[in-house]
PDB file of N, CA and C in Angstrom:
ATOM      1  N   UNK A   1      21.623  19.768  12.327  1.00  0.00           N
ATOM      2  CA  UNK A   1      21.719  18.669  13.251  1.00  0.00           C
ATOM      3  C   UNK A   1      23.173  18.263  13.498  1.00  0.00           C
ATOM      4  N   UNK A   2      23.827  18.387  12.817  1.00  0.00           N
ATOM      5  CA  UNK A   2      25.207  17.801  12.521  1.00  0.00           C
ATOM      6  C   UNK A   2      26.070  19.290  13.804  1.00  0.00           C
ATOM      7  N   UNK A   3      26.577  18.956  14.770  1.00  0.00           N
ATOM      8  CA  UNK A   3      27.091  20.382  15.871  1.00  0.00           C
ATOM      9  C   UNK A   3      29.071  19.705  15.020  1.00  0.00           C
ATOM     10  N   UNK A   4      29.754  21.216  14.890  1.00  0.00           N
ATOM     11  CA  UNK A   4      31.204  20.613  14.881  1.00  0.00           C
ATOM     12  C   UNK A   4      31.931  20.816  16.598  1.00  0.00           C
ATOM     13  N   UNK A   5      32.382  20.494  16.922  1.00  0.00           N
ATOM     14  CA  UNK A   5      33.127  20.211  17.654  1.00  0.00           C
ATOM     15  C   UNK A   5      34.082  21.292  17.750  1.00  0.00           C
ATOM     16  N   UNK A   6      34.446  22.338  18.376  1.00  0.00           N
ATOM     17  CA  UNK A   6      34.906  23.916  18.529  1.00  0.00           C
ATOM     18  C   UNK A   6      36.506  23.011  18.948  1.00  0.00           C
ATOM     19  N   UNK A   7      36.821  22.445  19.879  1.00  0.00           N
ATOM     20  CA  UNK A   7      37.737  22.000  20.576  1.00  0.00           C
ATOM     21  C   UNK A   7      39.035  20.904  19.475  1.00  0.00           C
ATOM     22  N   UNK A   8      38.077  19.986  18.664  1.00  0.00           N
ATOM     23  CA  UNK A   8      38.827  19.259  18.078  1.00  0.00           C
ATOM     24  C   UNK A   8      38.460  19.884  16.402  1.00  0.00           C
ATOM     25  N   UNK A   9      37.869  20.203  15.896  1.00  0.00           N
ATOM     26  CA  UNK A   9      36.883  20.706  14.489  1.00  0.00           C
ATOM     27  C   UNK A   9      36.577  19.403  13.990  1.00  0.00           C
ATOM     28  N   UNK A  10      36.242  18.711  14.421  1.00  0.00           N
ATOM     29  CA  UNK A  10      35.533  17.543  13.539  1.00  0.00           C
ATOM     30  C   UNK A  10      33.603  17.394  14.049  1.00  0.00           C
ATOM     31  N   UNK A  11      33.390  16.461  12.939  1.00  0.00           N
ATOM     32  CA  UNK A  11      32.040  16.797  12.615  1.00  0.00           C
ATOM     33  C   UNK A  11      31.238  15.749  13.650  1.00  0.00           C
ATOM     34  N   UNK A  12      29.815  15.791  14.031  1.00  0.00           N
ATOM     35  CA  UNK A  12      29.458  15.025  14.568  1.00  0.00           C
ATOM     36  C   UNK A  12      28.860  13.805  13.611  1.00  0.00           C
ATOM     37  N   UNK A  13      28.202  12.539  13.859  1.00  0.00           N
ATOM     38  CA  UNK A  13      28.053  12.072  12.365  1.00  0.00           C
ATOM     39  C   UNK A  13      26.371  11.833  12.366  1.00  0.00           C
ATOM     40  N   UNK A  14      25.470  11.792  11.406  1.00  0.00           N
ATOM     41  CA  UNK A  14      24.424  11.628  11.501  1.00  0.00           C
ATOM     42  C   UNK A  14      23.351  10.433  11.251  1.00  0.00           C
ATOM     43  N   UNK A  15      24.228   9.038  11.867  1.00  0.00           N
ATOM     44  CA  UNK A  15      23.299   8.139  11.567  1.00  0.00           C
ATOM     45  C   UNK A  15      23.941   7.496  12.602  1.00  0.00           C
ATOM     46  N   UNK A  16      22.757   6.137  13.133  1.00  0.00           N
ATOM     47  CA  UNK A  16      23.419   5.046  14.005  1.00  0.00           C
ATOM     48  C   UNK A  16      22.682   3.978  13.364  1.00  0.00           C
ATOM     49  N   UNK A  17      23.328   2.957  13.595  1.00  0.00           N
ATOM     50  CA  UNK A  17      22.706   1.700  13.482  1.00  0.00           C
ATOM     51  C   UNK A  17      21.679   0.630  14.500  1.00  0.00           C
ATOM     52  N   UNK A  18      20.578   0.459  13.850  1.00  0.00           N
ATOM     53  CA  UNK A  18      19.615  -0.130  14.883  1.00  0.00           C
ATOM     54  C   UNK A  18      19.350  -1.394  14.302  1.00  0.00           C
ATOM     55  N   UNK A  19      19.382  -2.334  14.960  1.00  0.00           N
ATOM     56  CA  UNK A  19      18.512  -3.845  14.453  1.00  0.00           C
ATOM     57  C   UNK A  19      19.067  -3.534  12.476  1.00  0.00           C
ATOM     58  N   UNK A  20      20.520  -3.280  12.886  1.00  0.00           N
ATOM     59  CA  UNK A  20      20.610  -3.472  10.952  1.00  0.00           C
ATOM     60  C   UNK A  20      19.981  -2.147   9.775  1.00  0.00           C
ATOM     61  N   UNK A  21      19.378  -1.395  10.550  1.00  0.00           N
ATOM     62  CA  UNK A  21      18.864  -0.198   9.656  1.00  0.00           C
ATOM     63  C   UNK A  21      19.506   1.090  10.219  1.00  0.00           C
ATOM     64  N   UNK A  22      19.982   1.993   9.073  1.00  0.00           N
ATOM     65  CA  UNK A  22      20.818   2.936   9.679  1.00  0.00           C
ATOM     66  C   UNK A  22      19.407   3.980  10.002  1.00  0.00           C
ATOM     67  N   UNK A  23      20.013   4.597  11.077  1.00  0.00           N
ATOM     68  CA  UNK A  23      18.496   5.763  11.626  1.00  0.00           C
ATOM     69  C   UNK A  23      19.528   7.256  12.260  1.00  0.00           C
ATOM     70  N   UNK A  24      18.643   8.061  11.594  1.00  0.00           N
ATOM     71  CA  UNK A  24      18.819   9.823  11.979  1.00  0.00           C
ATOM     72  C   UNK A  24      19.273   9.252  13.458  1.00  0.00           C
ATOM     73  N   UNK A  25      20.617  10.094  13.757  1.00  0.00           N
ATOM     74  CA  UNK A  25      21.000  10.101  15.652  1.00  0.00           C
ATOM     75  C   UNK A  25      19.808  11.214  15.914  1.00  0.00           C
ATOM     76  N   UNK A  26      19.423  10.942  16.985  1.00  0.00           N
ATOM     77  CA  UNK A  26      18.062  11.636  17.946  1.00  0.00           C
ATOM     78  C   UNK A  26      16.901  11.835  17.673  1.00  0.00           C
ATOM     79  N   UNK A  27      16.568  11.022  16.774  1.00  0.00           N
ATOM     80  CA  UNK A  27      15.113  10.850  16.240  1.00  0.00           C
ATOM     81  C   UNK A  27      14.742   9.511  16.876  1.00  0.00           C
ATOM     82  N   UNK A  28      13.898   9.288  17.736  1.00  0.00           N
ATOM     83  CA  UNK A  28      13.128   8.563  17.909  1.00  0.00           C
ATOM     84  C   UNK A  28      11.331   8.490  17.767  1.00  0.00           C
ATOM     85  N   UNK A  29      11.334   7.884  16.459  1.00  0.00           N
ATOM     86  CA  UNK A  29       9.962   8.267  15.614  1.00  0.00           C
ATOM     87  C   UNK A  29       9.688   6.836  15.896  1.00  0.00           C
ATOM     88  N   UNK A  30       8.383   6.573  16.226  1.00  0.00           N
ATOM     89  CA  UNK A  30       7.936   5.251  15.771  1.00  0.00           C
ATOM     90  C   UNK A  30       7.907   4.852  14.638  1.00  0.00           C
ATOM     91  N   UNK A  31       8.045   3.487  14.174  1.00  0.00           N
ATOM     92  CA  UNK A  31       7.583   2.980  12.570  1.00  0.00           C
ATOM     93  C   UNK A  31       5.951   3.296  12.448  1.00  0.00           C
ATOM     94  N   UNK A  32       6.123   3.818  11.046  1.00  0.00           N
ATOM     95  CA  UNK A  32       4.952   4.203  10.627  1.00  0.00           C
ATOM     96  C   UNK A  32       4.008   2.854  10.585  1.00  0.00           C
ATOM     97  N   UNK A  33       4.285   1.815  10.968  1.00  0.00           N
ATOM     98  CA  UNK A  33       3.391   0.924  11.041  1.00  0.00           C
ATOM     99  C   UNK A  33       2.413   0.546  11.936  1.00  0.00           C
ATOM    100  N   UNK A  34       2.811   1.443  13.293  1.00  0.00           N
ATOM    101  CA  UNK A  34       2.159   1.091  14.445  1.00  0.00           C
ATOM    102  C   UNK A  34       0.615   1.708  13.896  1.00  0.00           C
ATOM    103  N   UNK A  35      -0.071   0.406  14.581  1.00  0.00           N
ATOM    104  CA  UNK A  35      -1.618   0.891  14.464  1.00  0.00           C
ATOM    105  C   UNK A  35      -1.877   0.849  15.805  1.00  0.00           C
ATOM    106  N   UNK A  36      -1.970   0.441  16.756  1.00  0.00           N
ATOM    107  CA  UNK A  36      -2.518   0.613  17.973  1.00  0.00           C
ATOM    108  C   UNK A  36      -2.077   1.156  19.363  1.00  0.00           C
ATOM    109  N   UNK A  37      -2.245   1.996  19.429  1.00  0.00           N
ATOM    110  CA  UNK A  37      -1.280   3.099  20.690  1.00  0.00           C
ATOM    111  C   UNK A  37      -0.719   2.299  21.905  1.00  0.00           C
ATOM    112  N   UNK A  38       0.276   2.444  22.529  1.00  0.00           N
ATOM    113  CA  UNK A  38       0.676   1.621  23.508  1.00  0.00           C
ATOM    114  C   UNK A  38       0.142   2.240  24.539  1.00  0.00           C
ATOM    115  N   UNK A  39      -0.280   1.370  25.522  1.00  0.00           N
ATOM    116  CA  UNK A  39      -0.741   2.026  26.662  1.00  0.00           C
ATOM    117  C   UNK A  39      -1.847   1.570  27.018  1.00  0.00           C
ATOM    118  N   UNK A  40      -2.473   2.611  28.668  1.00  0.00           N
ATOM    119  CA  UNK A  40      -3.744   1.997  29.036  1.00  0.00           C
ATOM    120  C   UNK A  40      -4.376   2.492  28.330  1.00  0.00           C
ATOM    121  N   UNK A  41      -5.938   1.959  27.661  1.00  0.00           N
ATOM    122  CA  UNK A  41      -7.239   2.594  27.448  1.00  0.00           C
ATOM    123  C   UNK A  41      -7.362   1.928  26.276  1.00  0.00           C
ATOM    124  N   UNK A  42      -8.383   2.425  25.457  1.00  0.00           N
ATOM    125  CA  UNK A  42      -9.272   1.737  24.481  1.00  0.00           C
ATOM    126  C   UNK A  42      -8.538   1.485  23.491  1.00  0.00           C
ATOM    127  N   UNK A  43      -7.890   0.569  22.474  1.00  0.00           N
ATOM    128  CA  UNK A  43      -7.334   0.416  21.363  1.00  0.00           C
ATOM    129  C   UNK A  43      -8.209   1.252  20.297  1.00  0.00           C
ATOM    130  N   UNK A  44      -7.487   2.465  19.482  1.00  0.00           N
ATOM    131  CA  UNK A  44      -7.963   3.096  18.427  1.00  0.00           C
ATOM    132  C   UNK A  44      -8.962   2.526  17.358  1.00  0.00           C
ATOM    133  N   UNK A  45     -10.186   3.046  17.404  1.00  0.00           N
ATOM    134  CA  UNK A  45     -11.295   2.459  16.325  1.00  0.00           C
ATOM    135  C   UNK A  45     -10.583   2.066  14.792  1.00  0.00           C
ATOM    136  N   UNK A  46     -11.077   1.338  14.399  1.00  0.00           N
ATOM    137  CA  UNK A  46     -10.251   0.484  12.838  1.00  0.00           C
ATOM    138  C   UNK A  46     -10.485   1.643  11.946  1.00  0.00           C
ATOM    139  N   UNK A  47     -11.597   2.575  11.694  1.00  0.00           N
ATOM    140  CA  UNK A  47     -11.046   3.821  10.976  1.00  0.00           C
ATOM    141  C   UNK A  47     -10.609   4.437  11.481  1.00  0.00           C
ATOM    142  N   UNK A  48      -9.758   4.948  12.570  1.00  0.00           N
ATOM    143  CA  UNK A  48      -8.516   5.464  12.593  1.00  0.00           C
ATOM    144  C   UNK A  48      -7.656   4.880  12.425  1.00  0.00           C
ATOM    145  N   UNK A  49      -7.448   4.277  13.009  1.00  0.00           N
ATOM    146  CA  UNK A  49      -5.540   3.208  12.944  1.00  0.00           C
ATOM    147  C   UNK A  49      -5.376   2.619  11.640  1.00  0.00           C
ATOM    148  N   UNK A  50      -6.361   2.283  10.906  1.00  0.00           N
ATOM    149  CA  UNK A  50      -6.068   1.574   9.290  1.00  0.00           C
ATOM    150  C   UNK A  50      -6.124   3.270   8.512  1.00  0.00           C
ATOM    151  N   UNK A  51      -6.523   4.397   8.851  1.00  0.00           N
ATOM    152  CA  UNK A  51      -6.777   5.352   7.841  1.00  0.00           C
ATOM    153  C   UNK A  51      -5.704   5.559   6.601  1.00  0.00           C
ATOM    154  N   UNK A  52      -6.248   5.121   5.554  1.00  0.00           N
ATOM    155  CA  UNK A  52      -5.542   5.216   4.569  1.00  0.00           C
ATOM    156  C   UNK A  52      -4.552   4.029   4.165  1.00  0.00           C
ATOM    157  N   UNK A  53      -4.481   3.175   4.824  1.00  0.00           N
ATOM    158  CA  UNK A  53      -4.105   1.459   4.464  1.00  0.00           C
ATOM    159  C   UNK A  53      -4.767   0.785   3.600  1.00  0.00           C
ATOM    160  N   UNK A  54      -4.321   0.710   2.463  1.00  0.00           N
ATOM    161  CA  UNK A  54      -4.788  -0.147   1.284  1.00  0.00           C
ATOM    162  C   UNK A  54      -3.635  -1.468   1.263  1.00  0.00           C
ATOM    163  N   UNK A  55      -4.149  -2.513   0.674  1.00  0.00           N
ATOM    164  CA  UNK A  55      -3.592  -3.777   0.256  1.00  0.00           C
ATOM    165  C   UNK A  55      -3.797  -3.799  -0.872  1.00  0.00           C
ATOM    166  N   UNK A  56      -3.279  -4.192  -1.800  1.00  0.00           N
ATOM    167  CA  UNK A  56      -2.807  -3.719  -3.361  1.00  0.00           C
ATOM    168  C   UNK A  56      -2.659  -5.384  -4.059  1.00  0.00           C
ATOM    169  N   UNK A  57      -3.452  -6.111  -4.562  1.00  0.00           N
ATOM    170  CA  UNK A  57      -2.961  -7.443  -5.182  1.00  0.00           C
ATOM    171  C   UNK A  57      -3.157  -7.450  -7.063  1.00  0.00           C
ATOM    172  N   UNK A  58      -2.370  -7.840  -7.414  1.00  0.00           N
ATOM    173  CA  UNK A  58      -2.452  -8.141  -9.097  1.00  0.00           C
ATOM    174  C   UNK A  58      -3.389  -9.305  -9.010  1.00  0.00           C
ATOM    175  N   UNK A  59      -4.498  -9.392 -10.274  1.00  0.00           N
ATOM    176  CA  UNK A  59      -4.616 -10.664 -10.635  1.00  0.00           C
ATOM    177  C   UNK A  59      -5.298 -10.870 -11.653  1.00  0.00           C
ATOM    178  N   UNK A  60      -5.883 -11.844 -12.403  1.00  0.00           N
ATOM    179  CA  UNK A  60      -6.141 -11.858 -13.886  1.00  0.00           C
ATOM    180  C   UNK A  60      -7.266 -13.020 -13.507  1.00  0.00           C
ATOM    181  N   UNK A  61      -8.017 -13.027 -14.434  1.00  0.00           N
ATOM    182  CA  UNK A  61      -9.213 -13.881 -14.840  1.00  0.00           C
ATOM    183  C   UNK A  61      -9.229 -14.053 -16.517  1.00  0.00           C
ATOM    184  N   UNK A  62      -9.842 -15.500 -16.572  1.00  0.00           N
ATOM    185  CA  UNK A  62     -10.201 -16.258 -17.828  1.00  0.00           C
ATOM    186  C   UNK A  62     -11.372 -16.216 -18.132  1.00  0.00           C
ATOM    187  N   UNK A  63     -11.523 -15.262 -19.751  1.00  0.00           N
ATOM    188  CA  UNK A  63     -12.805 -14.830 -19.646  1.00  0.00           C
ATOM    189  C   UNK A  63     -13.045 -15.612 -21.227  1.00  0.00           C
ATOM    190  N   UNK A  64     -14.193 -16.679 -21.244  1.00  0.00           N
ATOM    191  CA  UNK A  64     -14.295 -17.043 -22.401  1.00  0.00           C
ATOM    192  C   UNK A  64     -15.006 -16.448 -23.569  1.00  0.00           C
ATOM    193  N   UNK A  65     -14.591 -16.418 -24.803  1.00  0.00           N
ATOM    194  CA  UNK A  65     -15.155 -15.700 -26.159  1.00  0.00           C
ATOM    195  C   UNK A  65     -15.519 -16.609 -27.083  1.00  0.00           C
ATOM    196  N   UNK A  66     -16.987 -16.455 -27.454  1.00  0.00           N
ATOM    197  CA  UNK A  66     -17.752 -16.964 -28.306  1.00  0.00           C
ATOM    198  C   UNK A  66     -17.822 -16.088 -29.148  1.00  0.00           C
ATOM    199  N   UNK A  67     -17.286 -15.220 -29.657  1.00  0.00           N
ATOM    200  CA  UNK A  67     -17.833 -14.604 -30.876  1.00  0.00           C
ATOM    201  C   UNK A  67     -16.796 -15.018 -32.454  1.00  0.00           C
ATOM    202  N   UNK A  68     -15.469 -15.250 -31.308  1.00  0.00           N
ATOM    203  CA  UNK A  68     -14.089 -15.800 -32.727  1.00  0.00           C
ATOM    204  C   UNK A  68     -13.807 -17.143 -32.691  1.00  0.00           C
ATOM    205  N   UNK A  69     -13.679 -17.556 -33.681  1.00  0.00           N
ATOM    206  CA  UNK A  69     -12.704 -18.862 -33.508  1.00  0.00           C
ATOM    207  C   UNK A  69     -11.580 -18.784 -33.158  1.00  0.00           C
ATOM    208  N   UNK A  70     -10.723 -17.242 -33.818  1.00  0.00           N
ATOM    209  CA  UNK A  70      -9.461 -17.256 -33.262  1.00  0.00           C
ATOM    210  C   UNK A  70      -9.224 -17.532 -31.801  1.00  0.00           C
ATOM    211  N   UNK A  71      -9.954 -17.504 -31.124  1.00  0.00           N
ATOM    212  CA  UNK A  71      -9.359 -17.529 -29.567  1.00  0.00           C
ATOM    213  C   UNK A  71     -10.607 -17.857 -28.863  1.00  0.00           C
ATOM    214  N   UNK A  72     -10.640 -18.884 -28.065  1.00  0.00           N
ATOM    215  CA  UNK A  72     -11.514 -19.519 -27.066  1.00  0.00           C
ATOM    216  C   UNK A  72     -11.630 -18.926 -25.896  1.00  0.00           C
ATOM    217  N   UNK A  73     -10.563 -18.251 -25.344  1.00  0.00           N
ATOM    218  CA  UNK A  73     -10.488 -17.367 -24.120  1.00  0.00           C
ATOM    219  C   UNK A  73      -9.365 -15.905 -24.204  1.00  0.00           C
ATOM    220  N   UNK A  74      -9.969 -15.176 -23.123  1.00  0.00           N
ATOM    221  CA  UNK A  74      -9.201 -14.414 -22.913  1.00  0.00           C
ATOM    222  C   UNK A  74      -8.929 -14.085 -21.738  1.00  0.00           C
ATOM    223  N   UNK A  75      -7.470 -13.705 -21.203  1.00  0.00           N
ATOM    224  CA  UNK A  75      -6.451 -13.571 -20.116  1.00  0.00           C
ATOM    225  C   UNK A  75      -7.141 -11.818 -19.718  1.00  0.00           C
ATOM    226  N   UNK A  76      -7.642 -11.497 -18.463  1.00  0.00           N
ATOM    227  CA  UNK A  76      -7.934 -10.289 -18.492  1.00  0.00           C
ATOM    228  C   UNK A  76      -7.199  -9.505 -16.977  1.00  0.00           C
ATOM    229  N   UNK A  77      -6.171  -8.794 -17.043  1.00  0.00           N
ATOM    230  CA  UNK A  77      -5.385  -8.766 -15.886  1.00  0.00           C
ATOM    231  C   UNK A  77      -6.794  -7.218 -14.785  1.00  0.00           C
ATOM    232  N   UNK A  78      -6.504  -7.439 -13.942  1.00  0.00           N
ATOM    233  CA  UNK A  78      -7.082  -6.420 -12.743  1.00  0.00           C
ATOM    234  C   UNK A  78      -5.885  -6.275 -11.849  1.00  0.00           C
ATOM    235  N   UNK A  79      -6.785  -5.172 -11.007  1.00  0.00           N
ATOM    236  CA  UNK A  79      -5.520  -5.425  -9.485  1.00  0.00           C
ATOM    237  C   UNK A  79      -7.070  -5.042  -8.410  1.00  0.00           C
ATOM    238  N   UNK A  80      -6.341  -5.737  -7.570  1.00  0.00           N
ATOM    239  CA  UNK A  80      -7.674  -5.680  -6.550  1.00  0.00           C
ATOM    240  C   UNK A  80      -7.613  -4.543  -5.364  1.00  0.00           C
ATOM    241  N   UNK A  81      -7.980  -3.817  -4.765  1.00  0.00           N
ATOM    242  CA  UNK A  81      -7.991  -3.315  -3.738  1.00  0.00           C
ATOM    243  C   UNK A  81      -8.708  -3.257  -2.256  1.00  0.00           C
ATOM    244  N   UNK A  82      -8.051  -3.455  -1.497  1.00  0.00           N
ATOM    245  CA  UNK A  82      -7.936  -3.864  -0.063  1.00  0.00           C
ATOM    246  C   UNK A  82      -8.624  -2.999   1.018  1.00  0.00           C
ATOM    247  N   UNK A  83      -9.755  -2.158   1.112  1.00  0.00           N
ATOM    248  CA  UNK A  83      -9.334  -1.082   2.317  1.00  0.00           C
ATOM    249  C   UNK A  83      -9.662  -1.598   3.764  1.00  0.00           C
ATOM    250  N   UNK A  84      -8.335  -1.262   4.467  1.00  0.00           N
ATOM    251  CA  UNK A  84      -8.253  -1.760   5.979  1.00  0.00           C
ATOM    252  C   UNK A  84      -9.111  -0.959   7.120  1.00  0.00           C
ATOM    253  N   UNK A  85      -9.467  -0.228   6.575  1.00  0.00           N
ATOM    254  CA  UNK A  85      -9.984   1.036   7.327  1.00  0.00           C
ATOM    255  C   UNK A  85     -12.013   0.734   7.565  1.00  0.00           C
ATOM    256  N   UNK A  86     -11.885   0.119   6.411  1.00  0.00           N
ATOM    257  CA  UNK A  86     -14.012  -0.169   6.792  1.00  0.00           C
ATOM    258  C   UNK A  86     -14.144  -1.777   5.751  1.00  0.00           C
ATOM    259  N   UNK A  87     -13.040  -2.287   5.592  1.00  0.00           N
ATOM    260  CA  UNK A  87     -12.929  -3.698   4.946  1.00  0.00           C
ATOM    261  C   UNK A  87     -13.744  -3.870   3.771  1.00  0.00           C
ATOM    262  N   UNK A  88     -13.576  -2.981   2.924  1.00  0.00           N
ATOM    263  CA  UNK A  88     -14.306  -2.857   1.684  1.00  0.00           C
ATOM    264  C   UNK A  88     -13.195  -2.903   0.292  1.00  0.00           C
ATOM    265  N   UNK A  89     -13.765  -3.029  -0.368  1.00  0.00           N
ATOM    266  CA  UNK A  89     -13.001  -4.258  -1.432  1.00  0.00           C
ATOM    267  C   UNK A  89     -13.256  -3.346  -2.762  1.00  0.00           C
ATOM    268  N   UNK A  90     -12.023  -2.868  -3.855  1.00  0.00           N
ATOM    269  CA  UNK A  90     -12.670  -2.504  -4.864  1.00  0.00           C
ATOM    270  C   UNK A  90     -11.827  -2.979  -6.479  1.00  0.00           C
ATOM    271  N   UNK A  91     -12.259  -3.371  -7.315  1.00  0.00           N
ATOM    272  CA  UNK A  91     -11.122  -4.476  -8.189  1.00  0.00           C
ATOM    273  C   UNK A  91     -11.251  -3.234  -9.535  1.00  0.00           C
ATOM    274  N   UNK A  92     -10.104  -3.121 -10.031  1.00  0.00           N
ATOM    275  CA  UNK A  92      -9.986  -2.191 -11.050  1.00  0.00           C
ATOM    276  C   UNK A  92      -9.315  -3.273 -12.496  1.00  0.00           C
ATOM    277  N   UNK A  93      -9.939  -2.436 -13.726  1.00  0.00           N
ATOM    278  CA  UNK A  93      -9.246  -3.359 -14.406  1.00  0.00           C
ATOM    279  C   UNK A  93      -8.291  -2.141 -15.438  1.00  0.00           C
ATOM    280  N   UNK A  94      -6.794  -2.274 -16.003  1.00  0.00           N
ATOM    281  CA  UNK A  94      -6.656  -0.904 -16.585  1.00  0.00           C
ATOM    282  C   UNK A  94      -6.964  -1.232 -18.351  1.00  0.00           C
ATOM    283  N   UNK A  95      -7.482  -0.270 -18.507  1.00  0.00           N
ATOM    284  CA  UNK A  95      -7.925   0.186 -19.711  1.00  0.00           C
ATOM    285  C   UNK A  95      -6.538   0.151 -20.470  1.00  0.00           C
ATOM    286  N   UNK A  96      -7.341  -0.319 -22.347  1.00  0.00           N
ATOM    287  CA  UNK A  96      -6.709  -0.040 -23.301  1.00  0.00           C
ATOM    288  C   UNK A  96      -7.256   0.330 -24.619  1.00  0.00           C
ATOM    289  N   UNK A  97      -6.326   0.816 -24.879  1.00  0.00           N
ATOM    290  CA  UNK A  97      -7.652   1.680 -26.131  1.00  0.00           C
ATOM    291  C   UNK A  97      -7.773   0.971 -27.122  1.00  0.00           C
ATOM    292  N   UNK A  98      -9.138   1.284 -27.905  1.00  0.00           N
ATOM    293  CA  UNK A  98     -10.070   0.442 -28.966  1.00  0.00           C
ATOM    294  C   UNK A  98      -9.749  -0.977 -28.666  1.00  0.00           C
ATOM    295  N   UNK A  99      -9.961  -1.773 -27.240  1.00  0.00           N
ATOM    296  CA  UNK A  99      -9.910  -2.719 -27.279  1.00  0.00           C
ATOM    297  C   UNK A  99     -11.645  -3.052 -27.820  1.00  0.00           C
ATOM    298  N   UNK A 100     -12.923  -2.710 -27.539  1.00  0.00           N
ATOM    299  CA  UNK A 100     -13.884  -3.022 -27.983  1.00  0.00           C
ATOM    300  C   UNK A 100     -14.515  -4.071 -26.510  1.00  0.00           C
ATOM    301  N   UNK A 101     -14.037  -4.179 -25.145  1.00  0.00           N
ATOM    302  CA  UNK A 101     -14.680  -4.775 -24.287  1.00  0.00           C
ATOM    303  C   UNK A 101     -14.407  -3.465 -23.032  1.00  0.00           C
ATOM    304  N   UNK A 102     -15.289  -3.482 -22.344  1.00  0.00           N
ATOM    305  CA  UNK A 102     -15.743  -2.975 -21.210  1.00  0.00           C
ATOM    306  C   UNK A 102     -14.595  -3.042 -20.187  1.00  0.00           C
ATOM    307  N   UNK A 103     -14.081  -1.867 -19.892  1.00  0.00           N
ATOM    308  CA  UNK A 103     -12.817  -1.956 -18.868  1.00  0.00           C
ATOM    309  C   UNK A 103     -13.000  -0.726 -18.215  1.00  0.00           C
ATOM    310  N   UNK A 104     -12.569  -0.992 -16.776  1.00  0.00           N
ATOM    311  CA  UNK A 104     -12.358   0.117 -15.912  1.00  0.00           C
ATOM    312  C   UNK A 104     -12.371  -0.179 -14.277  1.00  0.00           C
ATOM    313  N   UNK A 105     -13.585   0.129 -13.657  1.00  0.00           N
ATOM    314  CA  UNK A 105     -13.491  -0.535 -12.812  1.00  0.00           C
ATOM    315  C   UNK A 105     -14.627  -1.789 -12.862  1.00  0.00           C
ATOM    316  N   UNK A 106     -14.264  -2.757 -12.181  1.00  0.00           N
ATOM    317  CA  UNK A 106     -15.428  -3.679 -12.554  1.00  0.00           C
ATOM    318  C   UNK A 106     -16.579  -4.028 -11.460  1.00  0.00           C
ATOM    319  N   UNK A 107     -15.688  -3.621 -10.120  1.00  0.00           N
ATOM    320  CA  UNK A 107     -16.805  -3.435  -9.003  1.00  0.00           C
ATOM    321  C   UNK A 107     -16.286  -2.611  -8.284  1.00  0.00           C
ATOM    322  N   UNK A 108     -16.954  -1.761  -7.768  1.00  0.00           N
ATOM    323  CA  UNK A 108     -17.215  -0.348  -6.916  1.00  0.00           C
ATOM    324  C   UNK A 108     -16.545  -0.911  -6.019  1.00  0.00           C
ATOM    325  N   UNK A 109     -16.045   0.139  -4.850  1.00  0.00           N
ATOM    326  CA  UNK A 109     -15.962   0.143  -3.615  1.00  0.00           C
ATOM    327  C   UNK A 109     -17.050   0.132  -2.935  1.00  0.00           C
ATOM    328  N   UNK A 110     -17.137  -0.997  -2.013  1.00  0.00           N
ATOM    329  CA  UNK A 110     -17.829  -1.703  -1.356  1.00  0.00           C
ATOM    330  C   UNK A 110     -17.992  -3.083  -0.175  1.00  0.00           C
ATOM    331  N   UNK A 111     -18.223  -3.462   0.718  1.00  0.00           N
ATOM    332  CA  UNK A 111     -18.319  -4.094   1.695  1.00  0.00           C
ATOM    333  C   UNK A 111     -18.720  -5.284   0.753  1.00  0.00           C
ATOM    334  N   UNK A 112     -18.325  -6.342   0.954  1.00  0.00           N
ATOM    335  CA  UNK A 112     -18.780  -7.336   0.176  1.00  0.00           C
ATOM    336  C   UNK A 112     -19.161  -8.693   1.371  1.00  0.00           C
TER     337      UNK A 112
END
C-alpha cells in the first residue's frame, strides 16, 4: 500500500486522521457497528443485523445459608448474557472446584 515516490524517493504515509481516530489512507470500511443498511427498502430482519451481538453484564446475587452458623449468606457472582439477534437471555455462573453447591449455568438460553 505504501507507493515510494520514483521522482523524490520518499515514502507515501499510511494513515489519516478522521473525527480523532487514525484510519488506513483508502480504506473506506464502514464501522462494524452498522446494523441497518442505508438506503431504500426493507431494514435487515433482527437475525441478521444483530447476528452474533451479545451484551455481556457481571452480576452477583445473595444467596442465604441455613445449614452454618458461620455465615448467614452467600455473595454468588454470574455474568449474564444478552442475545440481540432473537432477545434471549442466558446467565452463567463460573465454577469452582469442591465448592459443594451447584454451579454452571443457571438458566439456559432462552426467551424469557
Amino acid at each position: 500500500k505504501q507507493w515510494i515516490n520514483a521522482e523524490y524517493g520518499n515514502k507515501g504515509h499510511a494513515f489519516d486522521m478522521r473525527n480523532g481516530v487514525a484510519v488506513e489512507v483508502g480504506v473506506n470500511k464502514a464501522p462494524k457497528t452498522t446494523i441497518v443498511p442505508n438506503g431504500s427498502g426493507q431494514p435487515a430482519p433482527s437475525w441478521v443485523a444483530f447476528d452474533r451481538q451479545v451484551l455481556r453484564f457481571s452480576a452477583y446475587f445473595q444467596e442465604a445459608v441455613h445449614e452454618k452458623r458461620e455465615e448467614t449468606y452467600r455473595i454468588r457472582r454470574c455474568t449474564i448474557l444478552y442475545y440481540l439477534e432473537d432477545d434471549s437471555i442466558q446467565v452463567n455462573e463460573a465454577r469452582q472446584e469442591n465448592s459443594g453447591i451447584p454451579q454452571g449455568t443457571l438458566i439456559r438460553r432462552h426467551q424469557l
